[in-house]
C-alpha atoms as a PDB file:
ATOM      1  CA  UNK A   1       2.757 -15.269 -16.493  1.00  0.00           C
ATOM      2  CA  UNK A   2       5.616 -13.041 -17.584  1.00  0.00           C
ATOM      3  CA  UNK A   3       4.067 -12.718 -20.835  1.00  0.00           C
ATOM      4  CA  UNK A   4       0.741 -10.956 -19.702  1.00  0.00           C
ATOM      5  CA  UNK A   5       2.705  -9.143 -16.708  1.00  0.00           C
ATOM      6  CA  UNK A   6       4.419  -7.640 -19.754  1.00  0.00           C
ATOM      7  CA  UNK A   7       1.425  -7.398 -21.628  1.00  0.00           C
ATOM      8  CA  UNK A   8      -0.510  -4.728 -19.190  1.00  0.00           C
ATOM      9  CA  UNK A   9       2.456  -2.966 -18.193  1.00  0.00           C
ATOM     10  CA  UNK A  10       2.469  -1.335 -21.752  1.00  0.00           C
ATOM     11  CA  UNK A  11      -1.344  -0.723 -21.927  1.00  0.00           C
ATOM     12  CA  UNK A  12      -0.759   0.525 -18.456  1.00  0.00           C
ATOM     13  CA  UNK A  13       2.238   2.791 -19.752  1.00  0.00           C
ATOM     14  CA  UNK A  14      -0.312   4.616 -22.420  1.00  0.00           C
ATOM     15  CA  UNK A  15      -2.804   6.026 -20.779  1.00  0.00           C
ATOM     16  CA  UNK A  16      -4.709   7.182 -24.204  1.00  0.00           C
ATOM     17  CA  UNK A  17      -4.530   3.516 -25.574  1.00  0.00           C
ATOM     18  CA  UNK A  18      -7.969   2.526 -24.675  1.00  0.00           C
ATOM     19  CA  UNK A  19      -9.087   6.028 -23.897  1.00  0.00           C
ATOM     20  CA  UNK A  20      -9.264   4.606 -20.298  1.00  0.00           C
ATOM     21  CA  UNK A  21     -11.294   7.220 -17.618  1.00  0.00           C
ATOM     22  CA  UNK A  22      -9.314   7.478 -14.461  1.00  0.00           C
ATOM     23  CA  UNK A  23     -11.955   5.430 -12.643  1.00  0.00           C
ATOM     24  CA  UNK A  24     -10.995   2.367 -14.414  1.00  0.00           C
ATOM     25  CA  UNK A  25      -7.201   2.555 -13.739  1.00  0.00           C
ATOM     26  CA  UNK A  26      -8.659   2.713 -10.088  1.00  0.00           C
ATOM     27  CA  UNK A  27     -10.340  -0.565 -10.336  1.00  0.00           C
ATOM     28  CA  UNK A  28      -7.541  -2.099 -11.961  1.00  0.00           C
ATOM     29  CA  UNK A  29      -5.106  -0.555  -9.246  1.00  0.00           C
ATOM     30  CA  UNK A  30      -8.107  -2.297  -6.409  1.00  0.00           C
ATOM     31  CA  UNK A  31      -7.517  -5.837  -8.046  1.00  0.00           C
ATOM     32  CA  UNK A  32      -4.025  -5.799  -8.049  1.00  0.00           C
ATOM     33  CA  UNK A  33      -3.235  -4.503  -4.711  1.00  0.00           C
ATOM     34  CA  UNK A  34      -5.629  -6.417  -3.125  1.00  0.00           C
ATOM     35  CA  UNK A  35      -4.042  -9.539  -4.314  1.00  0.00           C
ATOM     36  CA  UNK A  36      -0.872  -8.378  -3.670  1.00  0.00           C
ATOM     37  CA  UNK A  37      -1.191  -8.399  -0.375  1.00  0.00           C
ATOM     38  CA  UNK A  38      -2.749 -11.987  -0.465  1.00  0.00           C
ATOM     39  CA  UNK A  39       0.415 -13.353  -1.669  1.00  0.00           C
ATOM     40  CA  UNK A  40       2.597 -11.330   0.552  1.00  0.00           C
ATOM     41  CA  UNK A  41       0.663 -12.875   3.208  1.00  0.00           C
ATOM     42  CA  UNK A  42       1.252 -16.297   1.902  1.00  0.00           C
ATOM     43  CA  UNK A  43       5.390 -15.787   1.473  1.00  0.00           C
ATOM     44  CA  UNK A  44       5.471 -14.075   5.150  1.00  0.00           C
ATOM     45  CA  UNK A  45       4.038 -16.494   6.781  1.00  0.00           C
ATOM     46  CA  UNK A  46       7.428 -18.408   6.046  1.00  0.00           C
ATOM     47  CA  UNK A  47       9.441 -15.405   6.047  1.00  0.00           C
ATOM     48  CA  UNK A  48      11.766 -12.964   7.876  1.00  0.00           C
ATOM     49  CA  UNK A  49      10.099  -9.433   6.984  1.00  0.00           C
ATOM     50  CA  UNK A  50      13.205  -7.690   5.983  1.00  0.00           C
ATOM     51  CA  UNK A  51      14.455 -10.300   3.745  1.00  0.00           C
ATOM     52  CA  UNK A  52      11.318 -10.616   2.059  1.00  0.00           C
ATOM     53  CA  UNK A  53      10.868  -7.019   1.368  1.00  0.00           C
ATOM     54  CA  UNK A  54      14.464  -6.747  -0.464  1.00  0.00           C
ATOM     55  CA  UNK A  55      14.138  -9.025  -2.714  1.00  0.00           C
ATOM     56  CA  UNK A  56      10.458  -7.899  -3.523  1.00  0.00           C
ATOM     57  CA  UNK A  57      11.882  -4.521  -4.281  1.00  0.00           C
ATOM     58  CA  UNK A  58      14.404  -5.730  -6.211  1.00  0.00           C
ATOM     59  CA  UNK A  59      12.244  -8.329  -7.965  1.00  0.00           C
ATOM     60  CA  UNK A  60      10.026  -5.289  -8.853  1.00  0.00           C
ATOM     61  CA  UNK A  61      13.010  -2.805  -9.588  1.00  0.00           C
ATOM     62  CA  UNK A  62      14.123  -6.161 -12.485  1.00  0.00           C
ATOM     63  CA  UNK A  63      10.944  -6.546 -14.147  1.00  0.00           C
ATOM     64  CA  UNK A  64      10.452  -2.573 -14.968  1.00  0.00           C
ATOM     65  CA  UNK A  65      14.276  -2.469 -16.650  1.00  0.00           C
ATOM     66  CA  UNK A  66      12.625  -3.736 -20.107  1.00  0.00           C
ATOM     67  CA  UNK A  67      11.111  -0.403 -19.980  1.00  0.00           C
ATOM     68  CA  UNK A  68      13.658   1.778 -19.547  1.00  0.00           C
ATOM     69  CA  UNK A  69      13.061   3.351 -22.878  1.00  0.00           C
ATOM     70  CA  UNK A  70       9.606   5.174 -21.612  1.00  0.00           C
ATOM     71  CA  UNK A  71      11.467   6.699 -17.976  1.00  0.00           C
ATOM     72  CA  UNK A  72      11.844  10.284 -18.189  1.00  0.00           C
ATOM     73  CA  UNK A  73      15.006  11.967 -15.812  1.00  0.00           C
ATOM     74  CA  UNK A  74      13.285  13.575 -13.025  1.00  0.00           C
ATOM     75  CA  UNK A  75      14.716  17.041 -11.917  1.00  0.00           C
ATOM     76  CA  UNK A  76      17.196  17.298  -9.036  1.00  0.00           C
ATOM     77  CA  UNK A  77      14.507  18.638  -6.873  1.00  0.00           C
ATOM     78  CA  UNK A  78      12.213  15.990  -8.172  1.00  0.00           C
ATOM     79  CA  UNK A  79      14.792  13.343  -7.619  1.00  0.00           C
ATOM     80  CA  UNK A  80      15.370  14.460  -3.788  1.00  0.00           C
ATOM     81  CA  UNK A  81      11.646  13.983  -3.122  1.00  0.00           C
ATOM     82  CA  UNK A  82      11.675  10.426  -4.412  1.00  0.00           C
ATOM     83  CA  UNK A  83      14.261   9.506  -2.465  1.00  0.00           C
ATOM     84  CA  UNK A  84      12.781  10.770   0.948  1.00  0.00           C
ATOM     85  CA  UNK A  85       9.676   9.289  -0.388  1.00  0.00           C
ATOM     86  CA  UNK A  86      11.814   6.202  -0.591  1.00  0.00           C
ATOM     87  CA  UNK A  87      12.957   5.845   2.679  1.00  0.00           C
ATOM     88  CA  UNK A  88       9.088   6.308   4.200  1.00  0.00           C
ATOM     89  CA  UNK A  89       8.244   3.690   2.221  1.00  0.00           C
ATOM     90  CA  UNK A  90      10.969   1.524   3.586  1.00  0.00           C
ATOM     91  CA  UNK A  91      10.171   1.672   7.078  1.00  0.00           C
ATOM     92  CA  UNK A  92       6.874   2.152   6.530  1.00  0.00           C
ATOM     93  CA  UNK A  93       6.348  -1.334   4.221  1.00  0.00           C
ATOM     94  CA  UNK A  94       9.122  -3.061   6.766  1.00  0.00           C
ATOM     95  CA  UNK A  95       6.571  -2.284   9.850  1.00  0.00           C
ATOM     96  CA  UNK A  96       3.403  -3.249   7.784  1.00  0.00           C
ATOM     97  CA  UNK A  97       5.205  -6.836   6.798  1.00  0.00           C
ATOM     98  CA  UNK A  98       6.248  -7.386  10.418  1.00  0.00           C
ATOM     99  CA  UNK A  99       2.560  -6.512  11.713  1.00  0.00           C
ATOM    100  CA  UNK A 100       1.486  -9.146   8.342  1.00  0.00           C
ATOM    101  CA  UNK A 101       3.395 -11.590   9.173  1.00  0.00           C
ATOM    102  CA  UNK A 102       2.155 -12.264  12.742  1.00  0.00           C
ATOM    103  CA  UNK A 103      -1.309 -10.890  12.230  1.00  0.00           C
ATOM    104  CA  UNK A 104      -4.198 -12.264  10.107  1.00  0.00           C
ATOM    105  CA  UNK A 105      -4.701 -10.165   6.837  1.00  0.00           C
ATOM    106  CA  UNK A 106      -7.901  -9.841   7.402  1.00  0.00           C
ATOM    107  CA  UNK A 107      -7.587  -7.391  10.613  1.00  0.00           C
ATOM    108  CA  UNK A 108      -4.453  -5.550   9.054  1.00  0.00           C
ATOM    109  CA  UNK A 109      -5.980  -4.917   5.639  1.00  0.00           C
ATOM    110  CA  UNK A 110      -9.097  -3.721   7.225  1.00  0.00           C
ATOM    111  CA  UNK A 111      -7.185  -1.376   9.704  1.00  0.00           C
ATOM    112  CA  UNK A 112      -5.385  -0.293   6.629  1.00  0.00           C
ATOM    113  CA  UNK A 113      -8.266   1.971   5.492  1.00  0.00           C
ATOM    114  CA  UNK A 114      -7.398   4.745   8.432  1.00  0.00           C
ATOM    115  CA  UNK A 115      -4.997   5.788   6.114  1.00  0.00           C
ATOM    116  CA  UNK A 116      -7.278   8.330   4.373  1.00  0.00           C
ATOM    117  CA  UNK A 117      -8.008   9.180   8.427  1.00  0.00           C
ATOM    118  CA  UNK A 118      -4.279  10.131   8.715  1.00  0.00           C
ATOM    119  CA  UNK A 119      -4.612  12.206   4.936  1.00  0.00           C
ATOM    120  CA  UNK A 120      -6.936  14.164   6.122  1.00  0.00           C
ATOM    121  CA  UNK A 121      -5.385  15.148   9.734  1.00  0.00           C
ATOM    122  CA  UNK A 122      -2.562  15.961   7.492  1.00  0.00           C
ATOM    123  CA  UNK A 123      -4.715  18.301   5.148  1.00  0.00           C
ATOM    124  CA  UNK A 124      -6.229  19.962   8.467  1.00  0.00           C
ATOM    125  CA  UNK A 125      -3.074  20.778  10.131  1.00  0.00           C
ATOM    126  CA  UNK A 126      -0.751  21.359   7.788  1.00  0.00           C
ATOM    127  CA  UNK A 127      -3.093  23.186   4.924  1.00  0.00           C
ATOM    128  CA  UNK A 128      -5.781  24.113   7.026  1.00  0.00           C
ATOM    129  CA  UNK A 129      -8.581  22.340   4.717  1.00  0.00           C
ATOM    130  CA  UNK A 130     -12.102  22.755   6.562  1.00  0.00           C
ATOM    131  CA  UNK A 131     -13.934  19.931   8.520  1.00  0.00           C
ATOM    132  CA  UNK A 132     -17.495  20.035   7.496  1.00  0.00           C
ATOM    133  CA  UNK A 133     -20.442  17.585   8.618  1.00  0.00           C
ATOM    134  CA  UNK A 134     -19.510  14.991   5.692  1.00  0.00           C
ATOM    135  CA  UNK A 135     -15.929  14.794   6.464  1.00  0.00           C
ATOM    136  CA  UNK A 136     -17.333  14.687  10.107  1.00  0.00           C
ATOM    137  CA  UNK A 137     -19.369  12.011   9.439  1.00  0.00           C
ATOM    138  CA  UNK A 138     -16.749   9.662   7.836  1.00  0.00           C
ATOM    139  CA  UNK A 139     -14.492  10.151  10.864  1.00  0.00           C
ATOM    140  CA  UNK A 140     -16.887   9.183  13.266  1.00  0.00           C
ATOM    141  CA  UNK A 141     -18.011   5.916  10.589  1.00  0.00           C
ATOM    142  CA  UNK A 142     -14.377   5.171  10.243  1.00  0.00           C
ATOM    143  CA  UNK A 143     -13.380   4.751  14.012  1.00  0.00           C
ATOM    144  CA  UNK A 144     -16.111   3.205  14.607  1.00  0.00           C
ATOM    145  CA  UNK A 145     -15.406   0.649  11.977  1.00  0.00           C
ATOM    146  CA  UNK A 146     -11.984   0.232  13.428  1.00  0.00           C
ATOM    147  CA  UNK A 147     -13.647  -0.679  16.742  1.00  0.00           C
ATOM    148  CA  UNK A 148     -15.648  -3.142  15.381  1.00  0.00           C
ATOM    149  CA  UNK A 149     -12.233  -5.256  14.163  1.00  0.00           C
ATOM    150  CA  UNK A 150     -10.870  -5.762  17.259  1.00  0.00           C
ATOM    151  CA  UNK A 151     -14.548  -5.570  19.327  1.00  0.00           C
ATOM    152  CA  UNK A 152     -15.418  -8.672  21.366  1.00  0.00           C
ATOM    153  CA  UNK A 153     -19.049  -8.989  23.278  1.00  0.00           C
ATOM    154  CA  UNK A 154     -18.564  -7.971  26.962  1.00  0.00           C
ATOM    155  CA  UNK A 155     -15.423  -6.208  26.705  1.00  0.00           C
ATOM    156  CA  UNK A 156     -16.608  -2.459  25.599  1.00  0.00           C
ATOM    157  CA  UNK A 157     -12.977  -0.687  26.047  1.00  0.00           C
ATOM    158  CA  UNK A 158     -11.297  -4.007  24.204  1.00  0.00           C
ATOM    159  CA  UNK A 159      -9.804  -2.540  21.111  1.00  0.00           C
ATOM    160  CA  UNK A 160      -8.820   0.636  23.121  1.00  0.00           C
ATOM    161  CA  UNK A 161      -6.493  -1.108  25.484  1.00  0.00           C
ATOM    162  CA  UNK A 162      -5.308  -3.797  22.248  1.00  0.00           C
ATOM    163  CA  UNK A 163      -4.205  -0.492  20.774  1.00  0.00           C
ATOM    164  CA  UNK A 164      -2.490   0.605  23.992  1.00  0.00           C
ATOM    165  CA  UNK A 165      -1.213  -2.543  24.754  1.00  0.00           C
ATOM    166  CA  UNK A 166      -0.174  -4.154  21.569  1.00  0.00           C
ATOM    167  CA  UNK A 167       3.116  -3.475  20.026  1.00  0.00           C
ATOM    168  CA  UNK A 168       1.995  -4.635  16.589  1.00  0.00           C
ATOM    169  CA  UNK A 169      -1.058  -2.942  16.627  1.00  0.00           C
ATOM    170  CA  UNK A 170       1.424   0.678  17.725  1.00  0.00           C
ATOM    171  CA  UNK A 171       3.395  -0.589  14.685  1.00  0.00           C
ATOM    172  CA  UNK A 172       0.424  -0.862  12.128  1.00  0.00           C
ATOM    173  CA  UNK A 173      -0.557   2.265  13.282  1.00  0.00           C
ATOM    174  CA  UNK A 174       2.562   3.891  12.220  1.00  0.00           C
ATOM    175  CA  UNK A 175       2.991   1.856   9.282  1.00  0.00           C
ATOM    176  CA  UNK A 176      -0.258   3.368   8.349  1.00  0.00           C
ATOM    177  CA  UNK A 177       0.274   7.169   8.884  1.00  0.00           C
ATOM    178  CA  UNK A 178       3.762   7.029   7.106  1.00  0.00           C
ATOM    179  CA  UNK A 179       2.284   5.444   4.073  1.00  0.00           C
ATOM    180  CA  UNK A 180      -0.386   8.227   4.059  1.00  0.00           C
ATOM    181  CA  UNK A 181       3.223  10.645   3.782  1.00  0.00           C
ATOM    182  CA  UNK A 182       4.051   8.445   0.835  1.00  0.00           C
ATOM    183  CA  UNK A 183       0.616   9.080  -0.894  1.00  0.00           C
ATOM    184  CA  UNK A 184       0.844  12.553  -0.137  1.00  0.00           C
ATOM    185  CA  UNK A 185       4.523  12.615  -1.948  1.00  0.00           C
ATOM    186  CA  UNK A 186       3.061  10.755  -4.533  1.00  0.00           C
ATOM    187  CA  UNK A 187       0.721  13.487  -5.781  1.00  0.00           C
ATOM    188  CA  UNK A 188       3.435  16.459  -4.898  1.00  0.00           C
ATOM    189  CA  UNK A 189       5.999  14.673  -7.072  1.00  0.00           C
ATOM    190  CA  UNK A 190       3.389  13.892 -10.343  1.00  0.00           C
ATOM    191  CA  UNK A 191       2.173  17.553  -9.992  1.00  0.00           C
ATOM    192  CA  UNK A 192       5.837  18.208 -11.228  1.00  0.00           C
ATOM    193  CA  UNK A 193       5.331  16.793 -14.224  1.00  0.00           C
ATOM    194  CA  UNK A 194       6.906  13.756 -13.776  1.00  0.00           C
ATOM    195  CA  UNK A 195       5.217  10.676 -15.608  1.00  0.00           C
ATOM    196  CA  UNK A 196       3.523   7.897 -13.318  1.00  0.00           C
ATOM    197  CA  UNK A 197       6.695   5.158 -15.336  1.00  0.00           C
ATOM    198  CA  UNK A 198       8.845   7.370 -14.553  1.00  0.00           C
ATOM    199  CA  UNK A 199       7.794   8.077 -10.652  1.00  0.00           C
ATOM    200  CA  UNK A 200       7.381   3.825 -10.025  1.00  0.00           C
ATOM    201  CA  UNK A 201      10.748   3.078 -11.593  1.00  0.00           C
ATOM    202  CA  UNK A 202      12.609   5.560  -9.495  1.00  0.00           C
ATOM    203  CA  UNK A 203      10.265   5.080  -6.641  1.00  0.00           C
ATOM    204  CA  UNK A 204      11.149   1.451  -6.811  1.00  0.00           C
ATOM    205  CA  UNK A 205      15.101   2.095  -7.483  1.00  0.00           C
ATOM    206  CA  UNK A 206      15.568   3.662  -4.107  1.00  0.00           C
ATOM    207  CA  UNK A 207      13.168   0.931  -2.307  1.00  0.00           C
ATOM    208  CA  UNK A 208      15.421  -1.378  -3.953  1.00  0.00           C
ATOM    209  CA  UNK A 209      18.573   0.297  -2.548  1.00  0.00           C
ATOM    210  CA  UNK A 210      17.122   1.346   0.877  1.00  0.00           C
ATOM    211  CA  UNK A 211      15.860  -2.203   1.729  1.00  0.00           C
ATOM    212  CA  UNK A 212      19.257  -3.891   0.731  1.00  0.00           C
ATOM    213  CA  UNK A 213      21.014  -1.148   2.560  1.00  0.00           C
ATOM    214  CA  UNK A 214      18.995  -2.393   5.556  1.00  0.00           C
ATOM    215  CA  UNK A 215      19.826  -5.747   5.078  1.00  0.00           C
ATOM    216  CA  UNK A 216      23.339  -5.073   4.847  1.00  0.00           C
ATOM    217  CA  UNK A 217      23.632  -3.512   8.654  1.00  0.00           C
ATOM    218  CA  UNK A 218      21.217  -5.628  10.215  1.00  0.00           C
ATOM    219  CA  UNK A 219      21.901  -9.072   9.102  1.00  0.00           C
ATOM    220  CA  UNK A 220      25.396  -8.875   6.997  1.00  0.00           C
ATOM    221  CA  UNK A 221      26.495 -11.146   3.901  1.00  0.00           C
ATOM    222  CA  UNK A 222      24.840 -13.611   5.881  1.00  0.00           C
ATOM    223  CA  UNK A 223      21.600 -12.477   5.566  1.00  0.00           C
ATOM    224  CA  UNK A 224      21.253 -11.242   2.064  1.00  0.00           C
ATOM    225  CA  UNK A 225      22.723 -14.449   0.945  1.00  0.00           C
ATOM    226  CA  UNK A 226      19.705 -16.683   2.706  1.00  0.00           C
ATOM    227  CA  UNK A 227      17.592 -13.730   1.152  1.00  0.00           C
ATOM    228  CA  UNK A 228      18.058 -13.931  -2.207  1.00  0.00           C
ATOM    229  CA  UNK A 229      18.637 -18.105  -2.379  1.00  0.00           C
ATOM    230  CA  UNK A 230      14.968 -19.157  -0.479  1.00  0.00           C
ATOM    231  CA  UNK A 231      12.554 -17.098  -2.594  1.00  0.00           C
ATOM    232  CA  UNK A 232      11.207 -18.286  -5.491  1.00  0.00           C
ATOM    233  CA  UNK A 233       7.805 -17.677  -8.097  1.00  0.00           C
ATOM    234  CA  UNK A 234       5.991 -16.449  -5.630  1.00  0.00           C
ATOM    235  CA  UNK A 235       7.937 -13.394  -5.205  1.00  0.00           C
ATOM    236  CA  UNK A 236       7.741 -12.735  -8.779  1.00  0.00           C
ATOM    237  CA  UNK A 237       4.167 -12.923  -8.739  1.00  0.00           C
ATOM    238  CA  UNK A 238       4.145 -10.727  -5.645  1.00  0.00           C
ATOM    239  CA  UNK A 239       6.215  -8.006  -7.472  1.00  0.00           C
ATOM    240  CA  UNK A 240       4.689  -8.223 -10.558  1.00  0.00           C
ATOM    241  CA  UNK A 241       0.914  -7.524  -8.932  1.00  0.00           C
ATOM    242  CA  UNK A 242       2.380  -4.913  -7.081  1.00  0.00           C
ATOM    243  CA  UNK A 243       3.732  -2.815 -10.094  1.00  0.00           C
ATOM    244  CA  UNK A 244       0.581  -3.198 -11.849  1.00  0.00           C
ATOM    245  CA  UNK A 245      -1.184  -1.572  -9.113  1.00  0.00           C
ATOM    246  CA  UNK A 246       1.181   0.702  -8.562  1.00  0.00           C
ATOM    247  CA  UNK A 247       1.207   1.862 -12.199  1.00  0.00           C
ATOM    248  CA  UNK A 248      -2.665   2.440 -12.419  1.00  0.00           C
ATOM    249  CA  UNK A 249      -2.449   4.236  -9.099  1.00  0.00           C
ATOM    250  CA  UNK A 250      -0.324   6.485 -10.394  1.00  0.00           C
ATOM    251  CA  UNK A 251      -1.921   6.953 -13.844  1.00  0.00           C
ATOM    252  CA  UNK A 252      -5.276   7.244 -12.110  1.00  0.00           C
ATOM    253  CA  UNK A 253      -3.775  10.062 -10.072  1.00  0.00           C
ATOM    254  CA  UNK A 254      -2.343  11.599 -12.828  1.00  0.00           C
ATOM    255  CA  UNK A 255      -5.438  12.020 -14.709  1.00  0.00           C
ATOM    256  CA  UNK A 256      -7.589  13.760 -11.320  1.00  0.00           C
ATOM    257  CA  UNK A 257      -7.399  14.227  -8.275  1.00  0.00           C
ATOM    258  CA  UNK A 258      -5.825  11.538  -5.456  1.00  0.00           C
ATOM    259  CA  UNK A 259      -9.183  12.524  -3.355  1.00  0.00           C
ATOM    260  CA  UNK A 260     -10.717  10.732  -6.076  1.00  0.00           C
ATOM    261  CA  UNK A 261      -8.990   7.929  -6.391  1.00  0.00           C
ATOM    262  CA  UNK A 262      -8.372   6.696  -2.960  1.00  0.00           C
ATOM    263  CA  UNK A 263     -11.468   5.683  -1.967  1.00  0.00           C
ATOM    264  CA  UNK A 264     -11.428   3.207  -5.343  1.00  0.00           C
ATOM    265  CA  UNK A 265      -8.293   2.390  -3.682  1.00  0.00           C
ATOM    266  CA  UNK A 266      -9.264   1.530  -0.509  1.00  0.00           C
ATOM    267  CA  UNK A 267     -11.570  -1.409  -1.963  1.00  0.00           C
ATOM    268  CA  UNK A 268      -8.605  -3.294  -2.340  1.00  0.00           C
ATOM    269  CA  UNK A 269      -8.454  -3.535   1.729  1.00  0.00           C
ATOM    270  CA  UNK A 270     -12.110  -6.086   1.185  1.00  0.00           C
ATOM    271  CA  UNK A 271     -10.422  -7.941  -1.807  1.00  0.00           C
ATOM    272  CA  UNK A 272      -7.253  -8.942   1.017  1.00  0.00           C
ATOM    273  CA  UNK A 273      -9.413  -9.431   3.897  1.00  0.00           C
ATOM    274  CA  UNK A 274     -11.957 -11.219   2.497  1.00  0.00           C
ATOM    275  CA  UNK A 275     -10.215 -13.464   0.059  1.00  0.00           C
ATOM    276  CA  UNK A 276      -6.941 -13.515   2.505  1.00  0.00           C
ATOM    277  CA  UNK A 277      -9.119 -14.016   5.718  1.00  0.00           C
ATOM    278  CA  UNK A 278     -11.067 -17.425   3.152  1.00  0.00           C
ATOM    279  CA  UNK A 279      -7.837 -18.767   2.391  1.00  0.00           C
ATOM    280  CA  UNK A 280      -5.741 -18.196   5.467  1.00  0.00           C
ATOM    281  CA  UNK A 281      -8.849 -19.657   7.397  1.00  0.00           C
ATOM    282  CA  UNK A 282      -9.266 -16.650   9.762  1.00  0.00           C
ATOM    283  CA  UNK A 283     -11.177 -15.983  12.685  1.00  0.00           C
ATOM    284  CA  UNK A 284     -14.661 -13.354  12.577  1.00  0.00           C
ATOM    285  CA  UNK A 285     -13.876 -12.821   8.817  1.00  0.00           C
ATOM    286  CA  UNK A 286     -17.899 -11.688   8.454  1.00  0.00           C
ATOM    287  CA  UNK A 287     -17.478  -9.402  11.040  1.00  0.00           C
ATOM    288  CA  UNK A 288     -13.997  -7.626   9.621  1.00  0.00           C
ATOM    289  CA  UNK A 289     -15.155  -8.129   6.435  1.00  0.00           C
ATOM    290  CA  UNK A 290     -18.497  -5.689   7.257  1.00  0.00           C
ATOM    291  CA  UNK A 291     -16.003  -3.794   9.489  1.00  0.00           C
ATOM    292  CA  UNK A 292     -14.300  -2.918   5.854  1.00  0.00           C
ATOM    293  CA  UNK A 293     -17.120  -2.136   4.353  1.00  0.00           C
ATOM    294  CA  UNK A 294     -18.354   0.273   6.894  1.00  0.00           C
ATOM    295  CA  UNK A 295     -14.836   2.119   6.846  1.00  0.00           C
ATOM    296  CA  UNK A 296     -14.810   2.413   2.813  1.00  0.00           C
ATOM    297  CA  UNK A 297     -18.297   3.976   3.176  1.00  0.00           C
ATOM    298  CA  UNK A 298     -16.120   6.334   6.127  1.00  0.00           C
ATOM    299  CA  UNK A 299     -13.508   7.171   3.535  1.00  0.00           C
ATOM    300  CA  UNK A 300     -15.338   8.213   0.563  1.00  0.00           C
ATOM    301  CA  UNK A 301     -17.659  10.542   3.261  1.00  0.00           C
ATOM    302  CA  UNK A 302     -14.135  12.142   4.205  1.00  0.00           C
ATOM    303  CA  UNK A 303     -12.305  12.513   0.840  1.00  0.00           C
ATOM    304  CA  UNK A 304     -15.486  13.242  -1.536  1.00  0.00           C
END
C-alpha cells in the first residue's frame, strides 16, 4: 500500500511526466476524495471527531516528509495566507467530521456540492462577477437538488424547517461555506507562484499543528494520548487518499482555472454517497444519489 501511495505521489509531483491535461488530474483528484471520505466515514463512526482529525493531519503531514526535497519556501506573505487558510480548514473539517459522524454520508456528501453555491455568492459580492441566466439556472437546479435530500412525501416545507431546526444540518452548512474560503485561498495562494507540493505540505503542516493545538485545550494529555494509541491502518489509508486528491487538485488548478476544475471535483460527492450510502446500508440512497446528480448538473451551469 505504501509502495504505490509512494508511487503516484511522484507522478503526481511532475506534472509534465505523462503530459497529463488538467482534466485528468481532476478525475484522479474525484476518485480519491470520494473514497476518502468513505473511509473517514468508516473510522468516525467509532470515533471522537477531534481526535480523529489530528492524527489524520498528522498522518498526512508524515507521509509527505520523504518529499521534502521537491517543497519550495513560500514567501512571508505567502506563508501568512497558508496559515489563515489553515485554521479555516481546521474548523471547517472539525464541523464536517462532527456532522459525518452522526449523519449518513450519503446526505452530507450530497449537501456538500453547495459549496460551488457559496463560491459564487462570494464572487458576486465581493468581486462583483455578473449573474446571467446559466449561472441562474444552476442556482435554482442546485437548491432544488438540496431539497430533494432531505424531501419526504406530504411534508412540502420539510427540509426548510430540518435546516432551521437541526444543529448539524446549521453546522454542515458552515462547514460548507468555510471550505469554499479554503478553495478560494487555494487559487489566491498558487497564483503566487507557489507549487501545488509545496502549497499541500505547508497546507498540511499548519492542519497538523492547528488540530493538535485543539486537542491540547480541549481534551489535555489525556486526550491526545487515547488519540494517537486507538488508530491504526485505516488512518493511513485515510491520509494517504486524501493527499493524492489533494495533490491533483492542486496540480489541476495550477494548470487552468479552479472554475474548471470544480465541477470534476464535485463528482467525488456521487462516488461517497453512493458507494458510502451501499456500504453503510443507508436509507433513500436512489433518491440522494439522483439528488447528487441533479446538483453536479447545478454546479457546472454556475461555474462554466
Amino acid at each position: 500500500m505504501i509502495y504505490y501511495y509512494f508511487f503516484l505521489l511522484y507522478n503526481l509531483i511532475d506534472k509534465d511526466l505523462f503530459n497529463m491535461p488538467w482534466y485528468l488530474f481532476g478525475f484522479v483528484c474525484t476518485f480519491f476524495i470520494g473514497l476518502h471520505l468513505v473511509t473517514s466515514k468508516k473510522i468516525l463512526v467509532f470515533e471522537n471527531a477531534l481526535e480523529f482529525l489530528t492524527v489524520l493531519a498528522s498522518a498526512q503531514f508524515l507521509v509527505l516528509l520523504p518529499i521534502i526535497p521537491y517543497v519550495e519556501i513560500p514567501s512571508m506573505e505567502v506563508f501568512l495566507l497558508i496559515i489563515f487558510q489553515g485554521i479555516l480548514l481546521t474548523v471547517g473539517l472539525l464541523l464536517q467530521f462532527t456532522v459525518l459522524r452522526k449523519m449518513p454520508i450519503s446526505t452530507v456528501a450530497t449537501l456538500g456540492n453547495l459549496m460551488p453555491l457559496f463560491l459564487f455568492s462570494f464572487a458576486f459580492f465581493m468581486l462583483g462577477e455578473s449573474l446571467n441566466d446559466d449561472k441562474l439556472t444552476g442556482l435554482v437546479i442546485l437548491v432544488f437538488g438540496a431539497y430533494m435530500v432531505d424531501y419526504a412525501p406530504g411534508d412540502i416545507l420539510g427540509p426548510i424547517k430540518k435546516v432551521f431546526s437541526s444543529k448539524l444540518e446549521q453546522f454542515l452548512l458552515i462547514s460548507i461555506m468555510l471550505l469554499a474560503s479554503v478553495a478560494m485561498l487555494d487559487k489566491m495562494i498558487l497564483s503566487e507562484g507557489i507549487s501545488a507540493l509545496s502549497l499541500l505540505f505547508f497546507s498540511q503542516l499548519c492542519l497538523a499543528i492547528s488540530t493538535l493545538s485543539c486537542l491540547l485545550i480541549i481534551e489535555k494529555k489525556e486526550g491526545v494520548k487515547k488519540a494517537y494509541t486507538t488508530k491504526g491502518t485505516w488512518v493511513l489509508l485515510t491520509a494517504m487518499l486524501k493527499n493524492l486528491g489533494n495533490l491533483a487538485y492542486f496540480q489541476a488548478v495550477s494548470l487552468t482555472y479552479v472554475s474548471l476544475v470544480v465541477p470534476i471535483r464535485q463528482l467525488a460527492s456521487f462516488i461517497s454517497a453512493f458507494i458510502g450510502g451501499t456500504i453503510f446500508k443507508e436509507k433513500n440512497l436512489f433518491r440522494k444519489s439522483i439528488a447528487c446528480l441533479i446538483m453536479i448538473a447545478g454546479v457546472i451551469l454556475i461555474i462554466l
